[in-house]
N, C-alpha and C. Protein backbone atom coordinates (compact mmCIF):
# COMPACT_ATOMS: atom_id res chain seq x y z
N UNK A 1 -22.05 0.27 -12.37
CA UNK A 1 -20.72 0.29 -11.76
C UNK A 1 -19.67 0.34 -12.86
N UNK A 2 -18.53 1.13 -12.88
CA UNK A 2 -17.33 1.55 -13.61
C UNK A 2 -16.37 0.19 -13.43
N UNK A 3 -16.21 -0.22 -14.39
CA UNK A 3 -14.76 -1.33 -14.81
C UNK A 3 -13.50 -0.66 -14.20
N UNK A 4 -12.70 -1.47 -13.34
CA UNK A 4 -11.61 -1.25 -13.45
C UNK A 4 -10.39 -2.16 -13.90
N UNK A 5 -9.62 -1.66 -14.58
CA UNK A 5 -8.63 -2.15 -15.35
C UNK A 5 -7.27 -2.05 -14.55
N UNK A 6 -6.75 -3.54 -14.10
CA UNK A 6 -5.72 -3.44 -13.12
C UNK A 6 -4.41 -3.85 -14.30
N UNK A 7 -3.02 -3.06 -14.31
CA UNK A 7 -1.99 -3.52 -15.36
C UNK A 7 -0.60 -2.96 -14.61
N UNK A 8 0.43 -3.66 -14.88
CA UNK A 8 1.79 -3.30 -14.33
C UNK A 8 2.11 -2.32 -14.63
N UNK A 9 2.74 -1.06 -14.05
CA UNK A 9 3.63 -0.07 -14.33
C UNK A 9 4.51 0.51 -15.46
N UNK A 10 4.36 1.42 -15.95
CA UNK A 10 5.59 1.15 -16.99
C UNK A 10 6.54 2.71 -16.80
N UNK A 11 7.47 2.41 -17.21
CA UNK A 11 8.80 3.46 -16.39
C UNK A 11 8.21 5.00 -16.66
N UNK A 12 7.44 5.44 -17.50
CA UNK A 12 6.91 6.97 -18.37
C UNK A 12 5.91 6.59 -17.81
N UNK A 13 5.14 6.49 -16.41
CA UNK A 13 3.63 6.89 -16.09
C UNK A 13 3.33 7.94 -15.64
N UNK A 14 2.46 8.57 -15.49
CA UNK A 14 2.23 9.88 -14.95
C UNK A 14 1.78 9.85 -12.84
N UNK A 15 3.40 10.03 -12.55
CA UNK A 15 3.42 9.88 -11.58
C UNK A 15 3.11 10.60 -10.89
N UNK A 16 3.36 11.71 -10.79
CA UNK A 16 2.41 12.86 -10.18
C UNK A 16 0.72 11.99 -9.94
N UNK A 17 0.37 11.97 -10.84
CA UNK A 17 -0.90 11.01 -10.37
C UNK A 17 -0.90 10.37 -9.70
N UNK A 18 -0.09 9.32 -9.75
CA UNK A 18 0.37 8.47 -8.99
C UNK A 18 0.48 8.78 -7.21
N UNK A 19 1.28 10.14 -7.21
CA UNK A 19 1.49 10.74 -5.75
C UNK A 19 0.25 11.23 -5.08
N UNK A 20 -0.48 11.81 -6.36
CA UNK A 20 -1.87 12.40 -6.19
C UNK A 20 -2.79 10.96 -5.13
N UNK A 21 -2.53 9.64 -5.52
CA UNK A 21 -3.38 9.01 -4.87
C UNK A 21 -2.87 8.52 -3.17
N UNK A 22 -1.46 8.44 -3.59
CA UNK A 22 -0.80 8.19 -2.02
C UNK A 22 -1.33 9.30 -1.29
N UNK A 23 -1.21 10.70 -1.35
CA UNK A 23 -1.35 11.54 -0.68
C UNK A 23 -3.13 11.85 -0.11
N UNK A 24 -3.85 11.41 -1.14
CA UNK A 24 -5.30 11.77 -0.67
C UNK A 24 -5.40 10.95 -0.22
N UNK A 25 -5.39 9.31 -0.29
CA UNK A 25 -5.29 8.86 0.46
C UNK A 25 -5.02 8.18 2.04
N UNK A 26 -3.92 9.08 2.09
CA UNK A 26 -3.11 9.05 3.26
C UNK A 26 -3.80 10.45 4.62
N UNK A 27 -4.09 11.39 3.67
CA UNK A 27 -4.79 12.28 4.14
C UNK A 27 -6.43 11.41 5.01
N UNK A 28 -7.09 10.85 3.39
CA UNK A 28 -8.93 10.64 4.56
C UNK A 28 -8.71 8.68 5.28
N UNK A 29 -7.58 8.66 4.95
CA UNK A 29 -7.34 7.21 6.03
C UNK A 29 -6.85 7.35 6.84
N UNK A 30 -5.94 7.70 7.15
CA UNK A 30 -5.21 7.97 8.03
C UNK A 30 -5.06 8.95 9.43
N UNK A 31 -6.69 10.10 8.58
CA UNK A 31 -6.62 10.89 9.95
C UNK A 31 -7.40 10.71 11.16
N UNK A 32 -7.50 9.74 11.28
CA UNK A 32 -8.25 8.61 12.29
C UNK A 32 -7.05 8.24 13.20
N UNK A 33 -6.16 7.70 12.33
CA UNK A 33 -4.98 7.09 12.95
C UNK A 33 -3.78 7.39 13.36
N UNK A 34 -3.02 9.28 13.05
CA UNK A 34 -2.18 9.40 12.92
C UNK A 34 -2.43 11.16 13.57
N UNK A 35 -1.47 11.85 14.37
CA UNK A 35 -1.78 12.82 14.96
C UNK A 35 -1.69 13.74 13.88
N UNK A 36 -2.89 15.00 13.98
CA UNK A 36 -2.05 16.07 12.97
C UNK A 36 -1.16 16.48 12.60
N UNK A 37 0.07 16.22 13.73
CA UNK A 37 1.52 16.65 13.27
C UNK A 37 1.78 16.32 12.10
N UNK A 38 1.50 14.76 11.90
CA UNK A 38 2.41 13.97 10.86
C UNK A 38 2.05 14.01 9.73
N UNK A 39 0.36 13.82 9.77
CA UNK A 39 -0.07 14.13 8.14
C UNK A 39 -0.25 15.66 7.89
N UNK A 40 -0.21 16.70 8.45
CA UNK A 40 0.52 18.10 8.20
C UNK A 40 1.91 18.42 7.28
N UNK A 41 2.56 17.55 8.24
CA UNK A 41 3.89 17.58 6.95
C UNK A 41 3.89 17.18 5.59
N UNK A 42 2.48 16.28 5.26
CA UNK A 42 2.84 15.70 4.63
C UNK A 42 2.45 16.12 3.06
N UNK A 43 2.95 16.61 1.65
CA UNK A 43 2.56 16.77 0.67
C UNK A 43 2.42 15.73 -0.81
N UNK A 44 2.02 16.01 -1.66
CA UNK A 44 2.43 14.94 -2.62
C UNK A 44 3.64 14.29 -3.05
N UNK A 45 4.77 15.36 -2.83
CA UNK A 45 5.97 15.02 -3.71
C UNK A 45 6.84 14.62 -2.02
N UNK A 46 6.03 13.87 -0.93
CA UNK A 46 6.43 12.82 -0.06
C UNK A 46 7.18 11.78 -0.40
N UNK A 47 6.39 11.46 -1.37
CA UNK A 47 6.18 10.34 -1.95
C UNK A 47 6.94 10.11 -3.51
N UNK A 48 7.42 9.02 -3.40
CA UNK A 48 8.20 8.72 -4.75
C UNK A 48 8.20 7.65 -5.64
N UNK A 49 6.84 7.16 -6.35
CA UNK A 49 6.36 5.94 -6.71
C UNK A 49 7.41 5.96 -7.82
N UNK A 50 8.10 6.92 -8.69
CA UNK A 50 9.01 6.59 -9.65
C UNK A 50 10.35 4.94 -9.46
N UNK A 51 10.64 5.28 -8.07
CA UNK A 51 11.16 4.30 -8.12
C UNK A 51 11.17 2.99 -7.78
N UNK A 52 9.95 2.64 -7.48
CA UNK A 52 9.22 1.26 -7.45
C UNK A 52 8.86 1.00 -9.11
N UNK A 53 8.60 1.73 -9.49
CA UNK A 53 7.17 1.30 -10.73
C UNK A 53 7.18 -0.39 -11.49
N UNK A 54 9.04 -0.67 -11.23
CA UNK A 54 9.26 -1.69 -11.80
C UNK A 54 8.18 -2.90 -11.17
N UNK A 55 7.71 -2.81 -9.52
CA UNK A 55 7.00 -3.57 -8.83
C UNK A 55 5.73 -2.56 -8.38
N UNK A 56 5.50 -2.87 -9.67
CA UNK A 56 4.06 -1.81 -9.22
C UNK A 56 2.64 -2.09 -10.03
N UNK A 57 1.61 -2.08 -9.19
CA UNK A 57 0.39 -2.42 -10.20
C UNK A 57 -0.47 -1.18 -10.23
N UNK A 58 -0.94 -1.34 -10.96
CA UNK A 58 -2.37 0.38 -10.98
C UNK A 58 -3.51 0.03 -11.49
N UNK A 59 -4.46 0.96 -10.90
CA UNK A 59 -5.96 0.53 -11.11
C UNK A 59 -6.14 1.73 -11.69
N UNK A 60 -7.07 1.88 -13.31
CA UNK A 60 -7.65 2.60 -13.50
C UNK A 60 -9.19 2.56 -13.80
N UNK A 61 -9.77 3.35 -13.78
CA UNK A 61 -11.24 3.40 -13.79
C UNK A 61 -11.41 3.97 -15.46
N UNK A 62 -12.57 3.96 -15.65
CA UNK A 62 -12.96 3.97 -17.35
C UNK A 62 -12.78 5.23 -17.97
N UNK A 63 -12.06 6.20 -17.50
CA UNK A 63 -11.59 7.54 -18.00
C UNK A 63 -10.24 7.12 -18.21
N UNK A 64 -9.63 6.74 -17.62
CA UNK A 64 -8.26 6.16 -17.54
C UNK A 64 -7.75 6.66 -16.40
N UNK A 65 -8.12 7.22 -15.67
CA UNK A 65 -7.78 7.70 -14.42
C UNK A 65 -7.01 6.86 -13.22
N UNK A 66 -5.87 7.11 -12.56
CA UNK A 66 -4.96 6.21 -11.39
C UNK A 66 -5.96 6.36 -10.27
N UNK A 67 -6.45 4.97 -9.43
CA UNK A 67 -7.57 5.08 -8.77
C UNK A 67 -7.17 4.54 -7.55
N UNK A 68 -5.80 3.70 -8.04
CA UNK A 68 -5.10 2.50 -7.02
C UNK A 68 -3.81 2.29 -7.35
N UNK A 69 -2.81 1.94 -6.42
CA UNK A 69 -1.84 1.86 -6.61
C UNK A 69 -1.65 0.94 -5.54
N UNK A 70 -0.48 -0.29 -5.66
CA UNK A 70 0.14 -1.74 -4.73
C UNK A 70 1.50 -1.41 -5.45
N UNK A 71 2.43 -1.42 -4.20
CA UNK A 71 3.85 -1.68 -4.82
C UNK A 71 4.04 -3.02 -3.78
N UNK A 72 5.29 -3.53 -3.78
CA UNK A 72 6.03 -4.80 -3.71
C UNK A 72 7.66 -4.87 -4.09
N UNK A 73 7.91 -6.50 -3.28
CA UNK A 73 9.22 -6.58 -3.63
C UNK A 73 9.89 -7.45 -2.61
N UNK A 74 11.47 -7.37 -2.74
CA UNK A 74 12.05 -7.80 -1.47
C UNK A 74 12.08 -7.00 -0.23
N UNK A 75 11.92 -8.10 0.94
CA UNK A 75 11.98 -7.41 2.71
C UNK A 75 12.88 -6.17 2.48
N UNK A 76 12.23 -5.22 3.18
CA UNK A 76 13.05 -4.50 3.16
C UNK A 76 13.73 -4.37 5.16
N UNK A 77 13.06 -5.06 5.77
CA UNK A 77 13.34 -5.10 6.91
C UNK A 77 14.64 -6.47 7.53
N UNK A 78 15.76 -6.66 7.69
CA UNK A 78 16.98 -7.48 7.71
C UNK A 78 16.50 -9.13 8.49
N UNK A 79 15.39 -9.07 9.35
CA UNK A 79 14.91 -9.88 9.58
C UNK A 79 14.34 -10.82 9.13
N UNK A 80 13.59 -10.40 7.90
CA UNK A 80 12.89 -11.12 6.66
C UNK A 80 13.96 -11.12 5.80
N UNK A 81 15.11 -11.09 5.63
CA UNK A 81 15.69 -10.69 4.30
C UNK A 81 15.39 -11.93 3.09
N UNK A 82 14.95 -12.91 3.44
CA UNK A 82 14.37 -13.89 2.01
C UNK A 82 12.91 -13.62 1.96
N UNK A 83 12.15 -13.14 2.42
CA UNK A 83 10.73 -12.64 1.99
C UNK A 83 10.42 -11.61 1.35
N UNK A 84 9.32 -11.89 0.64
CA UNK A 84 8.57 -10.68 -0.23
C UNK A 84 8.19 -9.90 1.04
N UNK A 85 7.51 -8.54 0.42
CA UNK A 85 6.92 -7.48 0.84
C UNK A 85 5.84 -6.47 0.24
N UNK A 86 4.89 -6.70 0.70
CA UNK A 86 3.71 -5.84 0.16
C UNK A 86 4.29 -3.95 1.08
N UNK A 87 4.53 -3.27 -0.07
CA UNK A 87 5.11 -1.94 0.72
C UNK A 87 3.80 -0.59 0.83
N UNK A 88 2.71 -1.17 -0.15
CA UNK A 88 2.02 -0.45 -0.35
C UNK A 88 0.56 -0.78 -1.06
N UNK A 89 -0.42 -0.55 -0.72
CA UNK A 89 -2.24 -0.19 -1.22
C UNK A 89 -2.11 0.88 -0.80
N UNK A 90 -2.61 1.66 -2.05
CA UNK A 90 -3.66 2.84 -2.01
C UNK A 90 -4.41 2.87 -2.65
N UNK A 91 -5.81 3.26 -2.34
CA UNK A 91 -7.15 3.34 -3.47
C UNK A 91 -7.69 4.51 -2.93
N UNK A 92 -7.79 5.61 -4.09
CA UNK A 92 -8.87 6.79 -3.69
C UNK A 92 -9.71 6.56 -2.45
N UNK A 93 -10.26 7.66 -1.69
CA UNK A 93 -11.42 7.11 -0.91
C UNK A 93 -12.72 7.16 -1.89
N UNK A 94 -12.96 7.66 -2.91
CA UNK A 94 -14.36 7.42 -3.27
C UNK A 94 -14.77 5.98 -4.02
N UNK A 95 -12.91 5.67 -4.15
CA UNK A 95 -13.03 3.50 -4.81
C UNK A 95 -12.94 2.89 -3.73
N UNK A 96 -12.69 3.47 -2.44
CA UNK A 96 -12.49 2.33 -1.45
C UNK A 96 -13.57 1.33 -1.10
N UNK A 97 -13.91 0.06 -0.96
CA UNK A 97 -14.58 -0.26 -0.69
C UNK A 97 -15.60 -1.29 -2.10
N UNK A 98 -14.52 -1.50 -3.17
CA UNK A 98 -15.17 -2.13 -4.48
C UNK A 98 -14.23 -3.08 -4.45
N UNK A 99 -13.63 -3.41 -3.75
CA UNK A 99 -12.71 -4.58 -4.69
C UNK A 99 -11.41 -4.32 -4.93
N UNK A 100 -11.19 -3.00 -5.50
CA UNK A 100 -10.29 -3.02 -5.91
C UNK A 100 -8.81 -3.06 -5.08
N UNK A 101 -8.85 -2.59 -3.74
CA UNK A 101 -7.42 -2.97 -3.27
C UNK A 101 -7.25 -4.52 -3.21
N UNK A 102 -8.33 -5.38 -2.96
CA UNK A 102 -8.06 -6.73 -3.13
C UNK A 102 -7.31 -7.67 -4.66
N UNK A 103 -7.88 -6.72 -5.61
CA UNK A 103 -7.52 -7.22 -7.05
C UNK A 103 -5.99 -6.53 -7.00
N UNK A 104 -6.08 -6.04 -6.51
CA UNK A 104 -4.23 -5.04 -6.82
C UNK A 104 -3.42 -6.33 -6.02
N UNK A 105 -3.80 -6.27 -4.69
CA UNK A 105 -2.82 -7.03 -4.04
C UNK A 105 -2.85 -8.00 -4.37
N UNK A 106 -4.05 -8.98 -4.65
CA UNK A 106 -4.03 -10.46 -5.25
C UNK A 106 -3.01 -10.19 -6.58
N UNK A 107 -3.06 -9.82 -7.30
CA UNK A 107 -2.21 -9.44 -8.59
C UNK A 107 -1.00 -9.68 -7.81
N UNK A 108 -0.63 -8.64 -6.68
CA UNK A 108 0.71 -8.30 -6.50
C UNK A 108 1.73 -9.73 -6.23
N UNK A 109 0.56 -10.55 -5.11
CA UNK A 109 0.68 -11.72 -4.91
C UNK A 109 1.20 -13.14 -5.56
N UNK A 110 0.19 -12.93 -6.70
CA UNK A 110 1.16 -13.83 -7.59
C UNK A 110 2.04 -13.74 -8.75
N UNK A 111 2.29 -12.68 -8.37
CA UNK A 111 3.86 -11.85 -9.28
C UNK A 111 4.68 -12.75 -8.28
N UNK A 112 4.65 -12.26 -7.10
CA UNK A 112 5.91 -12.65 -5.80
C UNK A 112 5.59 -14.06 -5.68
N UNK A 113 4.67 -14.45 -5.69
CA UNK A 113 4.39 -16.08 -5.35
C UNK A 113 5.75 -17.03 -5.83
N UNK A 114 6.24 -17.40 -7.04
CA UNK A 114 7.24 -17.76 -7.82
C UNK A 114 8.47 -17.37 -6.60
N UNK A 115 8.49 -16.00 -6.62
CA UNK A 115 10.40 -15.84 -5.84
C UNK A 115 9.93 -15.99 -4.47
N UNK A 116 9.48 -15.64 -3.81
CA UNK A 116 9.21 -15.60 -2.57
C UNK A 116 7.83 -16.61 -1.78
N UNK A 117 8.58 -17.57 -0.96
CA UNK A 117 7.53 -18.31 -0.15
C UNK A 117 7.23 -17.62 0.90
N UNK A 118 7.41 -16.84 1.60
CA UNK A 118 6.39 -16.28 2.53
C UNK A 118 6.70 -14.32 1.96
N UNK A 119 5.25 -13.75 2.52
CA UNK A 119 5.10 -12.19 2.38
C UNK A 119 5.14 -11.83 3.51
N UNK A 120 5.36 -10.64 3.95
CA UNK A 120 4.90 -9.96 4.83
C UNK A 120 4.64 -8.28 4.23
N UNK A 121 3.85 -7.78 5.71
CA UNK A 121 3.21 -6.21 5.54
C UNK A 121 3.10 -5.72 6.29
N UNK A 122 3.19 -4.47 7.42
CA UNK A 122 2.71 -3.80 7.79
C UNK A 122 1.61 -3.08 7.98
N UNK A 123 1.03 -2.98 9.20
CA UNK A 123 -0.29 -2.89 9.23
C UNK A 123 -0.31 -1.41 10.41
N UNK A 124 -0.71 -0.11 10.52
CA UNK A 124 -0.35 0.88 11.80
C UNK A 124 -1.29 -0.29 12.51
N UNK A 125 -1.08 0.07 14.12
CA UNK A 125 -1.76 -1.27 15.07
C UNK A 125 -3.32 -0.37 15.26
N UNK A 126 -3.73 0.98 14.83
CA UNK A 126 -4.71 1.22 15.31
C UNK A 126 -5.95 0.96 14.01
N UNK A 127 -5.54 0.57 13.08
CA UNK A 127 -6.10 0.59 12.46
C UNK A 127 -6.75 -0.81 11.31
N UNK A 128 -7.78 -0.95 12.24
CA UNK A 128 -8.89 -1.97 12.51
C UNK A 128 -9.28 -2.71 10.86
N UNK A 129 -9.40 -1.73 10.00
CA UNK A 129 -10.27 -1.40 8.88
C UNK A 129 -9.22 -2.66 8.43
N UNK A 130 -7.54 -1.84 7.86
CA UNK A 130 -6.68 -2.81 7.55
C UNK A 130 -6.52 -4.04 7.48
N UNK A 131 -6.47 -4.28 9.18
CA UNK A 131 -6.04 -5.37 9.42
C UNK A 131 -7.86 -6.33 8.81
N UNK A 132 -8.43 -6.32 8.79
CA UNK A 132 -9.38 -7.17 8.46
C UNK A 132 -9.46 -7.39 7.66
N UNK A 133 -9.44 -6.35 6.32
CA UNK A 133 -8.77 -6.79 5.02
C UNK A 133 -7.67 -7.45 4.48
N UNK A 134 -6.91 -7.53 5.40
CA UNK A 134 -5.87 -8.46 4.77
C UNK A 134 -5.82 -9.84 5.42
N UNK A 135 -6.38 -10.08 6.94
CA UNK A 135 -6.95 -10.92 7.24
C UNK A 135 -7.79 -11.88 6.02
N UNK A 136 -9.01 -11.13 5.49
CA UNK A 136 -9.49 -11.45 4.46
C UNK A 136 -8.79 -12.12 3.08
N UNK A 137 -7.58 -11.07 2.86
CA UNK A 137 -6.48 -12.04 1.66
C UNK A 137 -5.74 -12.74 2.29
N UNK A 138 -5.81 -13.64 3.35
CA UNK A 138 -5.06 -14.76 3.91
C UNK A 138 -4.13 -14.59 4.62
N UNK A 139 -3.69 -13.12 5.11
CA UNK A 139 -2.46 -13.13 5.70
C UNK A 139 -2.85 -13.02 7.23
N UNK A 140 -1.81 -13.14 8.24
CA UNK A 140 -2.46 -13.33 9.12
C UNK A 140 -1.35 -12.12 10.42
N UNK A 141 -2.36 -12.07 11.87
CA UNK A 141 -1.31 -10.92 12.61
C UNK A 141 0.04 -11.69 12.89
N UNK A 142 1.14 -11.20 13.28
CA UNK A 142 2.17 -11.38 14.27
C UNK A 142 2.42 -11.22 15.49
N UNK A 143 2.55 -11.52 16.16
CA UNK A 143 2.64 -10.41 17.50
C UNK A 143 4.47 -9.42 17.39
N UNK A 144 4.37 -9.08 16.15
CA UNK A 144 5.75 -8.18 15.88
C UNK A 144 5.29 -7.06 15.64
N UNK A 145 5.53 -5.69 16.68
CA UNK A 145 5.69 -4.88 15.74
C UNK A 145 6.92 -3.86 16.08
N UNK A 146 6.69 -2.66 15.66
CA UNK A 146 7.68 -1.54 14.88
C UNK A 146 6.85 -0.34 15.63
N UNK A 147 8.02 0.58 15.53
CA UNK A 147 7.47 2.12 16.14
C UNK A 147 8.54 2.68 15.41
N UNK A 148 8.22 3.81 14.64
CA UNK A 148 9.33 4.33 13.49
C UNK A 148 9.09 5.44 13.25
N UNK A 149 10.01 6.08 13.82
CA UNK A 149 9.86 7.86 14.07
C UNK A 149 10.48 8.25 12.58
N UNK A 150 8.95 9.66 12.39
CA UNK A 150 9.16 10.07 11.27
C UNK A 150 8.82 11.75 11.28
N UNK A 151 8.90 12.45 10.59
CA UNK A 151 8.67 13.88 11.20
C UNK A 151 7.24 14.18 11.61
N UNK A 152 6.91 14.55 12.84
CA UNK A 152 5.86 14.97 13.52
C UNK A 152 5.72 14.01 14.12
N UNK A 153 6.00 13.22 14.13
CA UNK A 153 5.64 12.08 15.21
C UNK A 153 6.30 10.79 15.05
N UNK A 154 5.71 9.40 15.73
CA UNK A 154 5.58 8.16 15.54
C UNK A 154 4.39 6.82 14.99
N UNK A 155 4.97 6.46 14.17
CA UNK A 155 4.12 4.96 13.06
C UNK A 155 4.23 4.36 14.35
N UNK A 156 3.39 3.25 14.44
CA UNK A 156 3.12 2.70 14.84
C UNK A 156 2.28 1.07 14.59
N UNK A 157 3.42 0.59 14.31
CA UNK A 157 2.79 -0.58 13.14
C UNK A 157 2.59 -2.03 13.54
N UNK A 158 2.03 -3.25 12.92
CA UNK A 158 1.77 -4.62 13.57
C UNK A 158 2.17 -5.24 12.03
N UNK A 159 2.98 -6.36 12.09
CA UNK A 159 3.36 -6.76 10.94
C UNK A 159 2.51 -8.25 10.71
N UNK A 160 1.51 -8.10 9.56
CA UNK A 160 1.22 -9.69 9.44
C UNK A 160 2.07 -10.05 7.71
N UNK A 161 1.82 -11.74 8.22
CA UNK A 161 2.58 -12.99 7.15
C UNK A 161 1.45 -13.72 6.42
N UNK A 162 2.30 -14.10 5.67
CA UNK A 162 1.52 -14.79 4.89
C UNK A 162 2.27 -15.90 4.09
C-alpha cells in the first residue's frame, strides 16, 4: 500500500490539479445522486480551489500526485454564523475507500477546533455512503436541510453538527 502524505496548502499549488480532483470526483460520486443535467454542465474550471487554499489540506500519494482535497472555514450559511464549516472532501475514486478522506477531515478538524466550538456540513440527503462516514467522524444528522438551485437542476442536501 502507497503512503499518503497529508500537508496544508500553499498559495502557488498546482491547482488545476487540484480542480482535476473536484471534478472526477464529482463526476463517479455523484452520478448516483444527481440528474444528468447537472453534472453535464459541469467542467473542471467549475471549480475554484485558488481561493480557499488558505483553509485547505491535500493528500498526496508517493509520486506526489493531488489525490484529496478538504477545504474549511467560517459558516458560510447566516444561521451558523459563529460555526466552523467543513465546505469540502474530495478523494479520487481509485483512493476512495483508504482512509484518506478521514485523515484530511480529522486534520481539518483540529485546525478549527481552537476558533470554532461547533462544525457543521452538508451532506446531498440521497447519499447514504456520506452520511455514514461522517457519522463515523462524530458528527451527527440534523433534521435541517437545504434545496439549492443550481444550473440543471436542484442539490438537495441534509446538514449534520458536530
Amino acid at each position: 500500500m502507497e503512503s499518503i502524505r497529508i500537508r496544508h496548502a500553499h498559495k502557488n499549488e498546482n491547482f488545476g490539479a487540484i480542480r482535476q480532483v473536484y471534478y472526477q470526483t464529482w463526476l463517479a460520486t455523484y452520478r448516483t445522486h444527481l440528474p444528468n443535467s447537472i453534472l453535464k454542465k459541469l467542467t473542471p474550471t467549475t471549480w475554484h480551489p485558488e481561493q480557499r487554499w488558505q483553509d485547505m489540506q491535500l493528500a498526496f500519494n508517493n509520486e506526489g500526485k493531488i489525490v484529496g482535497v478538504c477545504t474549511y472555514g467560517p459558516a458560510r450559511l447566516a444561521s451558523f454564523s459563529s460555526w466552523g464549516e467543513i465546505y469540502s472532501i474530495y478523494v479520487l475514486p481509485d483512493y476512495q475507500h483508504l482512509g484518506i478522506g478521514s485523515k484530511l477531515v480529522t486534520r481539518a478538524l483540529k485546525i478549527m477546533g481552537p476558533k470554532y466550538r461547533h462544525i457543521y456540513l452538508e451532506v446531498l440527503r440521497s447519499n447514504n455512503d456520506a452520511k455514514t462516514f461522517y457519522l463515523t467522524l462524530g458528527f451527527s444528522e440534523t433534521k435541517l436541510t437545504r434545496s439549492t438551485q443550481v444550473p440543471g437542476g436542484k442539490l438537495k442536501t441534509v446538514i449534520f453538527s458536530r
